[in-house]
PDB file of N, CA and C in Angstrom:
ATOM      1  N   UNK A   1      -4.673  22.184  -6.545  1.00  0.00           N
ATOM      2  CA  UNK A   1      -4.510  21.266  -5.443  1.00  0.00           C
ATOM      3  C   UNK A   1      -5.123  19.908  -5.789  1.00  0.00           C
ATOM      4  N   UNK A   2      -6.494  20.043  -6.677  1.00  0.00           N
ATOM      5  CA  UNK A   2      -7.068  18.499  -7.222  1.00  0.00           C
ATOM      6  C   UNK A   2      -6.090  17.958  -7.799  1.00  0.00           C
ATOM      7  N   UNK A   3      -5.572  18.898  -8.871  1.00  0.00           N
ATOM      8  CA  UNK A   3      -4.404  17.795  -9.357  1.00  0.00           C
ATOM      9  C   UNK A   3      -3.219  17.477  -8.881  1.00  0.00           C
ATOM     10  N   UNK A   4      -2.680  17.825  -7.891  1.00  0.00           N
ATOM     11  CA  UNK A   4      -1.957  17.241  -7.298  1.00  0.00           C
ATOM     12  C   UNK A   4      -2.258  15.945  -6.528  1.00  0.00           C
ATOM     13  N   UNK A   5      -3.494  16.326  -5.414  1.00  0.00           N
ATOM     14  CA  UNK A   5      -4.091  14.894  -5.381  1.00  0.00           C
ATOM     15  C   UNK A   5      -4.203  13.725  -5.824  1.00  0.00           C
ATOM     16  N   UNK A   6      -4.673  13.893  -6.841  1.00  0.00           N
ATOM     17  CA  UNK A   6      -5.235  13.436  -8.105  1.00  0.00           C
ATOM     18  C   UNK A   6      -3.638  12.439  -8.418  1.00  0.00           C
ATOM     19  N   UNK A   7      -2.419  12.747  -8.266  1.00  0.00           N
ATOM     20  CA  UNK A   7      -1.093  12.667  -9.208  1.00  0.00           C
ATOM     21  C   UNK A   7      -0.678  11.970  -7.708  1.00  0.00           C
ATOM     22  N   UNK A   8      -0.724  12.254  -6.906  1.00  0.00           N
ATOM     23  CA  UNK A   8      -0.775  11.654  -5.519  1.00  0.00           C
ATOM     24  C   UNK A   8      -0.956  10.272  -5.293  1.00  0.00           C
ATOM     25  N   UNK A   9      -2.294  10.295  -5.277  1.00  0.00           N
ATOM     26  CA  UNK A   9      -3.101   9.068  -5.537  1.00  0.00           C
ATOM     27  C   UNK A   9      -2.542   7.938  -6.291  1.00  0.00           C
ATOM     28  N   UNK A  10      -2.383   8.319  -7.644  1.00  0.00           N
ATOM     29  CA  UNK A  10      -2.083   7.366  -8.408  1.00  0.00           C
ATOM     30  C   UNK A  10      -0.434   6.780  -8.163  1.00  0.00           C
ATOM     31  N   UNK A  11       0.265   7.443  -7.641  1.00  0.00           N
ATOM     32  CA  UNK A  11       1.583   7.718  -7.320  1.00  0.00           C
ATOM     33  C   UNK A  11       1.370   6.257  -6.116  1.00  0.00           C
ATOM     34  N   UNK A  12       0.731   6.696  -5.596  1.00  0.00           N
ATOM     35  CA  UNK A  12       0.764   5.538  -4.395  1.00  0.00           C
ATOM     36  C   UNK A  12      -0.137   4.350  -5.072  1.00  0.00           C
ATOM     37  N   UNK A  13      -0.436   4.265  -5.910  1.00  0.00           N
ATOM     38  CA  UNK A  13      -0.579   2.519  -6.415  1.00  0.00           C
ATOM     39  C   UNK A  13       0.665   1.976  -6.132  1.00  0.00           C
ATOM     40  N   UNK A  14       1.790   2.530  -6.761  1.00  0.00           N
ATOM     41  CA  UNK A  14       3.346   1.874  -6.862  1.00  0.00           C
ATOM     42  C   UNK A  14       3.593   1.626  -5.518  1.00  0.00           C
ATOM     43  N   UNK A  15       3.205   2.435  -4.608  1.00  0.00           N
ATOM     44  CA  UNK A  15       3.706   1.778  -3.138  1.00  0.00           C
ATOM     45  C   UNK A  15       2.541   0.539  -2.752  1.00  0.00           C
ATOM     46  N   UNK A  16       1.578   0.192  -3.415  1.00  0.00           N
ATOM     47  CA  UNK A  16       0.594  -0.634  -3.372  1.00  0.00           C
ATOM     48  C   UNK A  16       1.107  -1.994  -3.992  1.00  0.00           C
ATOM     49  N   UNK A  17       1.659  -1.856  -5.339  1.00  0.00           N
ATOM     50  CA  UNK A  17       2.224  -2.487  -6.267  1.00  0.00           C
ATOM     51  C   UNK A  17       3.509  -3.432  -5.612  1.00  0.00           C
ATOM     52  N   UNK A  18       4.320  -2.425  -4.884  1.00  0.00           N
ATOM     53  CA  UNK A  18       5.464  -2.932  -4.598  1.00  0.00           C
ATOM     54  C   UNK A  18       5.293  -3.926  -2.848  1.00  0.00           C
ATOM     55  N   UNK A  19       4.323  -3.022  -2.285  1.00  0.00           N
ATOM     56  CA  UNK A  19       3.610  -4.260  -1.415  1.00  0.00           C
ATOM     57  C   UNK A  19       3.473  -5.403  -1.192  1.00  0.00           C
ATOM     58  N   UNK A  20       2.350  -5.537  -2.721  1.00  0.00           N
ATOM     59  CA  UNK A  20       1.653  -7.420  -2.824  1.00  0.00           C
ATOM     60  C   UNK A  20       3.036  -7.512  -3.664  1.00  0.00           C
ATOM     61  N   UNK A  21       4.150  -7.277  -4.181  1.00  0.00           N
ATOM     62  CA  UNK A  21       5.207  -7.840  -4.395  1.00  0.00           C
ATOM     63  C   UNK A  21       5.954  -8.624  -3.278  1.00  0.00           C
ATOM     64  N   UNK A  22       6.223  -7.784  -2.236  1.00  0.00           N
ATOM     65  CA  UNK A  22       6.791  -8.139  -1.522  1.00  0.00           C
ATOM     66  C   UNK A  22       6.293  -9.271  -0.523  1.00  0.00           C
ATOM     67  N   UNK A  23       4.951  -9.094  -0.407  1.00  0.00           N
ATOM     68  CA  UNK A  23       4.353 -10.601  -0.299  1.00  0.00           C
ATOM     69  C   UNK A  23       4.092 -11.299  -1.067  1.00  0.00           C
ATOM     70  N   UNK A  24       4.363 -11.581  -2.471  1.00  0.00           N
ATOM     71  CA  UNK A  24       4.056 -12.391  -3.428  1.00  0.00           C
ATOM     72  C   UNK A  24       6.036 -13.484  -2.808  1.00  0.00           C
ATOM     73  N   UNK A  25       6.732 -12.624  -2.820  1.00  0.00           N
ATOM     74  CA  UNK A  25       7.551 -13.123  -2.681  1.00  0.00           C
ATOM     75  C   UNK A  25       7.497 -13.717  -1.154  1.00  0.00           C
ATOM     76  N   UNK A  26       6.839 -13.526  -0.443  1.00  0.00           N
ATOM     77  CA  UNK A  26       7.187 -14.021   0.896  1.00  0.00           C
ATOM     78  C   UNK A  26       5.718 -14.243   1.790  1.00  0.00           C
ATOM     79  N   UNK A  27       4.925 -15.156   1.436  1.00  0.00           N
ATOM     80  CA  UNK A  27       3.829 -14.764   1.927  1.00  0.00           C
ATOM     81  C   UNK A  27       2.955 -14.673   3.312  1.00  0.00           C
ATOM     82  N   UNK A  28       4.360 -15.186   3.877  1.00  0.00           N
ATOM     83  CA  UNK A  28       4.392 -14.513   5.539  1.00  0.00           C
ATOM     84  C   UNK A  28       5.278 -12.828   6.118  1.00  0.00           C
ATOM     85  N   UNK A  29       5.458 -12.245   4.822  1.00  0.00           N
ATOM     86  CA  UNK A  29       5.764 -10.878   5.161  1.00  0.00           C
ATOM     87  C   UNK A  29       4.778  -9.809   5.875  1.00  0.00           C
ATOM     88  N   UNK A  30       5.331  -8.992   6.785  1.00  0.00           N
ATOM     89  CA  UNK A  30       4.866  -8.398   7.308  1.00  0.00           C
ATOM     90  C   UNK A  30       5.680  -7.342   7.673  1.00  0.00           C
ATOM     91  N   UNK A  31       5.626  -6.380   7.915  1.00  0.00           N
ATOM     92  CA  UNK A  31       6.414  -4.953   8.408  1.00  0.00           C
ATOM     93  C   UNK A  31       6.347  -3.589   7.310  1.00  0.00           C
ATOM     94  N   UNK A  32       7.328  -2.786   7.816  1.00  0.00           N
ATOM     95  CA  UNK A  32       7.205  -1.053   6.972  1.00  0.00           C
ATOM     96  C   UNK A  32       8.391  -1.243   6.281  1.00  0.00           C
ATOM     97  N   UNK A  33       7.900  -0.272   5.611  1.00  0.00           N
ATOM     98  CA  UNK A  33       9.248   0.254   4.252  1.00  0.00           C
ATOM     99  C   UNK A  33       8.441   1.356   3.869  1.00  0.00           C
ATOM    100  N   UNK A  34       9.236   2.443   3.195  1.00  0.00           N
ATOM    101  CA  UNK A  34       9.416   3.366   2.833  1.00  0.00           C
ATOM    102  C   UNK A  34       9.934   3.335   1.546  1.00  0.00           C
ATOM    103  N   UNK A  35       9.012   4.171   0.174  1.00  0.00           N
ATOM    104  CA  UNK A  35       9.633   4.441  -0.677  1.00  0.00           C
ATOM    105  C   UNK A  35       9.245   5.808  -1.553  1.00  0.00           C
ATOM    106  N   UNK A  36      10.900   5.943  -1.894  1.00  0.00           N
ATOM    107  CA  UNK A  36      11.200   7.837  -1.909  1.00  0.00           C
ATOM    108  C   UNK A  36      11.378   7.677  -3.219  1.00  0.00           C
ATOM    109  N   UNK A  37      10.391   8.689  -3.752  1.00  0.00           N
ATOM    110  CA  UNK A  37      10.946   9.264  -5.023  1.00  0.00           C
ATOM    111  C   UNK A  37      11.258  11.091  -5.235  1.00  0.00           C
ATOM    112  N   UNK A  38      11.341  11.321  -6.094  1.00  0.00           N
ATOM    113  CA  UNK A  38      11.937  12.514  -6.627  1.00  0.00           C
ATOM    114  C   UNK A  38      11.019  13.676  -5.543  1.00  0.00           C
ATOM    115  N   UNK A  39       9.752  13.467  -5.955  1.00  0.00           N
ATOM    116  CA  UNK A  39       8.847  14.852  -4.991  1.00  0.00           C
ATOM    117  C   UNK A  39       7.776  14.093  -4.764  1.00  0.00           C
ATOM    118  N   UNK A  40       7.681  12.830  -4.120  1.00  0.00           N
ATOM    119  CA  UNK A  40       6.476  12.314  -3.361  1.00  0.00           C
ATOM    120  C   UNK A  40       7.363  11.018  -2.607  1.00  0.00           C
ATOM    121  N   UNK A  41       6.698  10.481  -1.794  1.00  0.00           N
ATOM    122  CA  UNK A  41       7.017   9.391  -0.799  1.00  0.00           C
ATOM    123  C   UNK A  41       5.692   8.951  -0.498  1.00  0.00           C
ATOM    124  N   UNK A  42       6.032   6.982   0.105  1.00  0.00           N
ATOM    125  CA  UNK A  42       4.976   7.099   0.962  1.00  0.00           C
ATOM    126  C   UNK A  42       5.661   6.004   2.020  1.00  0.00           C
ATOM    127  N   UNK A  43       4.649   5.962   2.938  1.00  0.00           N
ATOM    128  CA  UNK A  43       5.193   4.780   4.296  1.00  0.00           C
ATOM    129  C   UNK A  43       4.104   4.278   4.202  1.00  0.00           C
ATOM    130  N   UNK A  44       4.257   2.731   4.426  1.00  0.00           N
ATOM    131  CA  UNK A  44       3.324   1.549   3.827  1.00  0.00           C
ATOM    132  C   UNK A  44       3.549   0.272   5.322  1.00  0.00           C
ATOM    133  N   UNK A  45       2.590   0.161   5.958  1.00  0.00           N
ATOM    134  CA  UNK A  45       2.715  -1.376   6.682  1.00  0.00           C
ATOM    135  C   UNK A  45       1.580  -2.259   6.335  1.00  0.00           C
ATOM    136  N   UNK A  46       2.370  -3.222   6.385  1.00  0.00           N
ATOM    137  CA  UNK A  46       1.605  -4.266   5.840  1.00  0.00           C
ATOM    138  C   UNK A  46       1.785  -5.365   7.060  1.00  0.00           C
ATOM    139  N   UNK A  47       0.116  -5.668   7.770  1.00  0.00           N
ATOM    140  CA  UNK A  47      -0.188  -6.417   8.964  1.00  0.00           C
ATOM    141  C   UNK A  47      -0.813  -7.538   8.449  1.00  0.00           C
ATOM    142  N   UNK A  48      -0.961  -8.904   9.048  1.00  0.00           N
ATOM    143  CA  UNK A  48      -2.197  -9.687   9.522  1.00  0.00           C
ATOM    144  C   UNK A  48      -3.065  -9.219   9.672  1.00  0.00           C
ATOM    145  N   UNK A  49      -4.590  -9.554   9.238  1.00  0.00           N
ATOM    146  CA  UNK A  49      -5.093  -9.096   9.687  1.00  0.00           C
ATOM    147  C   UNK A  49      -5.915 -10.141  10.854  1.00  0.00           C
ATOM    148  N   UNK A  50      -6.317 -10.156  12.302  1.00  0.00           N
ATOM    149  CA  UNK A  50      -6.227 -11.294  12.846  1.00  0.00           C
ATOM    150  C   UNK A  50      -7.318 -11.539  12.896  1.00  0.00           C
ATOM    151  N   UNK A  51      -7.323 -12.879  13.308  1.00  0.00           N
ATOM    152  CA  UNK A  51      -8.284 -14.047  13.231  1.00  0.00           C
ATOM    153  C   UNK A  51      -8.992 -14.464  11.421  1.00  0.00           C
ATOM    154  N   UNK A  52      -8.130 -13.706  10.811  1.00  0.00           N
ATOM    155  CA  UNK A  52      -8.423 -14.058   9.124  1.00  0.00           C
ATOM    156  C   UNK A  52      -7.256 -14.748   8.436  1.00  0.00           C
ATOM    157  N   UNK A  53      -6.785 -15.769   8.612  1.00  0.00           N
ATOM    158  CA  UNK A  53      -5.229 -16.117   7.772  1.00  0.00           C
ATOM    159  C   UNK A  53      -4.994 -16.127   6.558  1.00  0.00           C
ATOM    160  N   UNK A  54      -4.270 -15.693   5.847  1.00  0.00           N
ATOM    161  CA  UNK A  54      -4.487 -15.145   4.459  1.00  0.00           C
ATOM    162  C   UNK A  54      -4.965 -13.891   3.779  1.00  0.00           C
ATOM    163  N   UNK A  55      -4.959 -12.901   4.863  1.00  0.00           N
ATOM    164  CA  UNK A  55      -5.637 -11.156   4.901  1.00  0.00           C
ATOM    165  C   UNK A  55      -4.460 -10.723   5.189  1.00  0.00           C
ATOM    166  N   UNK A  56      -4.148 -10.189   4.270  1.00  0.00           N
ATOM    167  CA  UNK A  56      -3.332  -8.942   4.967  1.00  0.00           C
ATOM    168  C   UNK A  56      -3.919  -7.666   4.612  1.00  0.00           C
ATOM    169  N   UNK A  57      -3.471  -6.327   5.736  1.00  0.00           N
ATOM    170  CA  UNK A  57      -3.708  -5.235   5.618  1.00  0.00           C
ATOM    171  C   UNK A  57      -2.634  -4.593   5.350  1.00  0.00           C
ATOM    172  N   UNK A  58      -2.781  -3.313   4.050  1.00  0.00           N
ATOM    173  CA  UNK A  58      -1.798  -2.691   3.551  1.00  0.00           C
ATOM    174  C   UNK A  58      -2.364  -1.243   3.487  1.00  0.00           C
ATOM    175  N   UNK A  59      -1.772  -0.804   4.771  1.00  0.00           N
ATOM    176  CA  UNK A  59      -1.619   1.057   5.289  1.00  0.00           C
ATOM    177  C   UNK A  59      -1.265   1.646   4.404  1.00  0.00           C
ATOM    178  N   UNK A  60      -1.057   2.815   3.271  1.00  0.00           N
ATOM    179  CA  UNK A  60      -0.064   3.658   2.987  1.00  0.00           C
ATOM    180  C   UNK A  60      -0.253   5.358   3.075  1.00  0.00           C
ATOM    181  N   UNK A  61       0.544   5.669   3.213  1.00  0.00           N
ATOM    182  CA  UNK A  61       0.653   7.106   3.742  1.00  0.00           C
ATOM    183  C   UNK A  61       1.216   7.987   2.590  1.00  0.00           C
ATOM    184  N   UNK A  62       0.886   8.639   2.096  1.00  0.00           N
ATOM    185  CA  UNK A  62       1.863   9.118   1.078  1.00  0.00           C
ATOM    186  C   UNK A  62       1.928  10.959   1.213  1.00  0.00           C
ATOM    187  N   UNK A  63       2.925  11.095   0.746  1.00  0.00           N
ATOM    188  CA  UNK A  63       2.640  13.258   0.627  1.00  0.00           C
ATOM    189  C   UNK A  63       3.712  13.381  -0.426  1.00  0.00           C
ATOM    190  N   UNK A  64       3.606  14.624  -0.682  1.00  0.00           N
ATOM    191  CA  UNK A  64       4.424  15.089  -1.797  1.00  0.00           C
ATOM    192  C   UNK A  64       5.232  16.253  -1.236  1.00  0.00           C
ATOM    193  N   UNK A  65       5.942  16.543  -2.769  1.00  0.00           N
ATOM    194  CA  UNK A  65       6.860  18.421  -1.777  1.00  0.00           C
ATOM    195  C   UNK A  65       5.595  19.766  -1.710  1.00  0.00           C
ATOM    196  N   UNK A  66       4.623  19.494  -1.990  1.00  0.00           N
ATOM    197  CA  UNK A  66       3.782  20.294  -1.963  1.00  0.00           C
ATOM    198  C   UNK A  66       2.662  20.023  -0.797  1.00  0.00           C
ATOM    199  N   UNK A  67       2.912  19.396   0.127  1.00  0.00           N
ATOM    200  CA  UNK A  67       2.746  19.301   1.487  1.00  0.00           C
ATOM    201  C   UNK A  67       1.040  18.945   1.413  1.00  0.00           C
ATOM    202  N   UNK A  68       1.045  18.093   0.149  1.00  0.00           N
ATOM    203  CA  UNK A  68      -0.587  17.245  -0.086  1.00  0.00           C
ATOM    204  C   UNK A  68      -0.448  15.770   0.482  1.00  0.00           C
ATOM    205  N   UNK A  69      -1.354  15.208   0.942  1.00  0.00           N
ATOM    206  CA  UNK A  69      -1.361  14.004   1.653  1.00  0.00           C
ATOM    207  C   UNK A  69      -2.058  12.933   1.125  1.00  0.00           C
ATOM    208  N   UNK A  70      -2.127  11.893   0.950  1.00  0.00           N
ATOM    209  CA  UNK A  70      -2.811  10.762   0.626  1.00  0.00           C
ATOM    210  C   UNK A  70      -2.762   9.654   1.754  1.00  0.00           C
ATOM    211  N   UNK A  71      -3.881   8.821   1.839  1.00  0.00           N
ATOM    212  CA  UNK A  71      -4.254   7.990   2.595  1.00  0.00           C
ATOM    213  C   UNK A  71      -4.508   6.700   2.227  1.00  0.00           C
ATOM    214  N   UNK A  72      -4.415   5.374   2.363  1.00  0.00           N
ATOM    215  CA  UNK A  72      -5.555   4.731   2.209  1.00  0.00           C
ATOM    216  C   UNK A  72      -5.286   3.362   2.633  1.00  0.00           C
ATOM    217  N   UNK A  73      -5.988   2.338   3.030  1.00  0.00           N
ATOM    218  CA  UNK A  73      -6.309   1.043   3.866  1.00  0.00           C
ATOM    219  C   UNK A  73      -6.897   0.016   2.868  1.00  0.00           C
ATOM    220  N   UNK A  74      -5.717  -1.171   2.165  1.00  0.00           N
ATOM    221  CA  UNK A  74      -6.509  -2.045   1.370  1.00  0.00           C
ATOM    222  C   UNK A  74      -6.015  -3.466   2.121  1.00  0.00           C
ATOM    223  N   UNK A  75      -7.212  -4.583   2.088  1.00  0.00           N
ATOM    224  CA  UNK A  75      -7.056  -5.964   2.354  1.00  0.00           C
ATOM    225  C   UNK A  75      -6.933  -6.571   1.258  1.00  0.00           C
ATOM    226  N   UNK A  76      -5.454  -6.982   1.390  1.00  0.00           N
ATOM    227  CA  UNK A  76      -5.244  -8.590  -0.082  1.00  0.00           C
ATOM    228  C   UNK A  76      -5.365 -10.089   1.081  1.00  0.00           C
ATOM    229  N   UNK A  77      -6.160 -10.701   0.263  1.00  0.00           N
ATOM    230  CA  UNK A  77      -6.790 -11.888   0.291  1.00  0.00           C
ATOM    231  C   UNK A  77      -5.890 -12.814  -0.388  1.00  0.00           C
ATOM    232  N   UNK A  78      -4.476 -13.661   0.295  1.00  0.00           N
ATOM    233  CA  UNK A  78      -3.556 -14.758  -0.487  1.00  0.00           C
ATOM    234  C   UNK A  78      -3.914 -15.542  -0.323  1.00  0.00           C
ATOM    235  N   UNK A  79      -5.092 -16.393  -0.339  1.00  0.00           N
ATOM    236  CA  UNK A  79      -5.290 -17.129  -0.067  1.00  0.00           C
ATOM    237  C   UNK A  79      -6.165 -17.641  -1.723  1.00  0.00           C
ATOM    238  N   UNK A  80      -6.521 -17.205  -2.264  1.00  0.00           N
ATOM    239  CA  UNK A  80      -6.892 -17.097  -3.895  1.00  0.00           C
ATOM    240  C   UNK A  80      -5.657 -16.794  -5.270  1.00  0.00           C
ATOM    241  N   UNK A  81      -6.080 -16.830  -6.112  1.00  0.00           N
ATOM    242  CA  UNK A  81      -4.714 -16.843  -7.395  1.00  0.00           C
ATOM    243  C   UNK A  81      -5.558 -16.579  -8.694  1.00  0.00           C
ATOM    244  N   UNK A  82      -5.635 -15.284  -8.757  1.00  0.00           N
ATOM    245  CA  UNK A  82      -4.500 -14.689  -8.350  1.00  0.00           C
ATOM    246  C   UNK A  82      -5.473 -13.821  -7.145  1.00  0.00           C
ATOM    247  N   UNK A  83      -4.358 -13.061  -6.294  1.00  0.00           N
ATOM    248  CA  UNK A  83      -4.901 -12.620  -4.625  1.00  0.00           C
ATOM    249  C   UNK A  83      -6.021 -11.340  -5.299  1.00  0.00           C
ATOM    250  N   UNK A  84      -7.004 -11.267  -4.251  1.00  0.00           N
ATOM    251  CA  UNK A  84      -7.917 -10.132  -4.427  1.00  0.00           C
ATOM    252  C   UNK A  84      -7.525  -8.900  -3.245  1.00  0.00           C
ATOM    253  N   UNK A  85      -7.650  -7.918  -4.060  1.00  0.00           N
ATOM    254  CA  UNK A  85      -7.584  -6.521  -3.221  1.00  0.00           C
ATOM    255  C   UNK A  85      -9.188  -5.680  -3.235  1.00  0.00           C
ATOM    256  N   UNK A  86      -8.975  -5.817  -1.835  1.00  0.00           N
ATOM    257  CA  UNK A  86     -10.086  -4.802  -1.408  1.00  0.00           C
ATOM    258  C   UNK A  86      -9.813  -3.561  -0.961  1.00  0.00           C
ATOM    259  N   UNK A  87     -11.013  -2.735  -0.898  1.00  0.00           N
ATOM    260  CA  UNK A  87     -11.326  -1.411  -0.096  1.00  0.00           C
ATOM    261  C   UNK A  87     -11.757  -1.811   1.637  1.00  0.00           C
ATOM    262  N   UNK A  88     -10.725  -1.973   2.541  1.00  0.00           N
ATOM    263  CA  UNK A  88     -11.633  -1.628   3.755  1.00  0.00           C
ATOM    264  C   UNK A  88     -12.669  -0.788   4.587  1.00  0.00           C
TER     265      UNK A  88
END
């Protein structure tokens, strides 16, 4: 089960990855997407975070076909170059 986790985890960088992409390209983006692969997924929103302009918060949710879950809550900072990602 660790290693699945473990394979989980890293799995959802790419939904992390494809994120600050999607605000690199647009840096007033905001909303969900979903992305499916073979035997894992995850669902990802990416908010304002308010009264900070230039924060965004990036949710992602991820599980696999083996009914393991991943979590996790990071703040990118666009307002720097290149942007910083945090741990909330």
């Amino acid at each position: 089960m660790n290693y699945d986790y473990q394979i989980l985890r890293s799995n959802s960088e790419t939904c992390l990855e494809e994120a600050v992409y999607k605000i690199k390209r647009g840096g007033t983006y905001t909303g969900t997407f979903t992305l499916s692969m073979d035997n894992w997924s995850c669902d990802v929103v990416v908010s304002d975070k308010v009264g900070f302009p230039g924060i965004k918060i990036i949710e992602i949710n991820s599980s696999d076909s083996n009914s393991v879950k991943f979590s996790t809550t990071k703040e990118l900072n666009i307002n720097t170059d290149p942007f910083e990602i945090s741990n909330t």
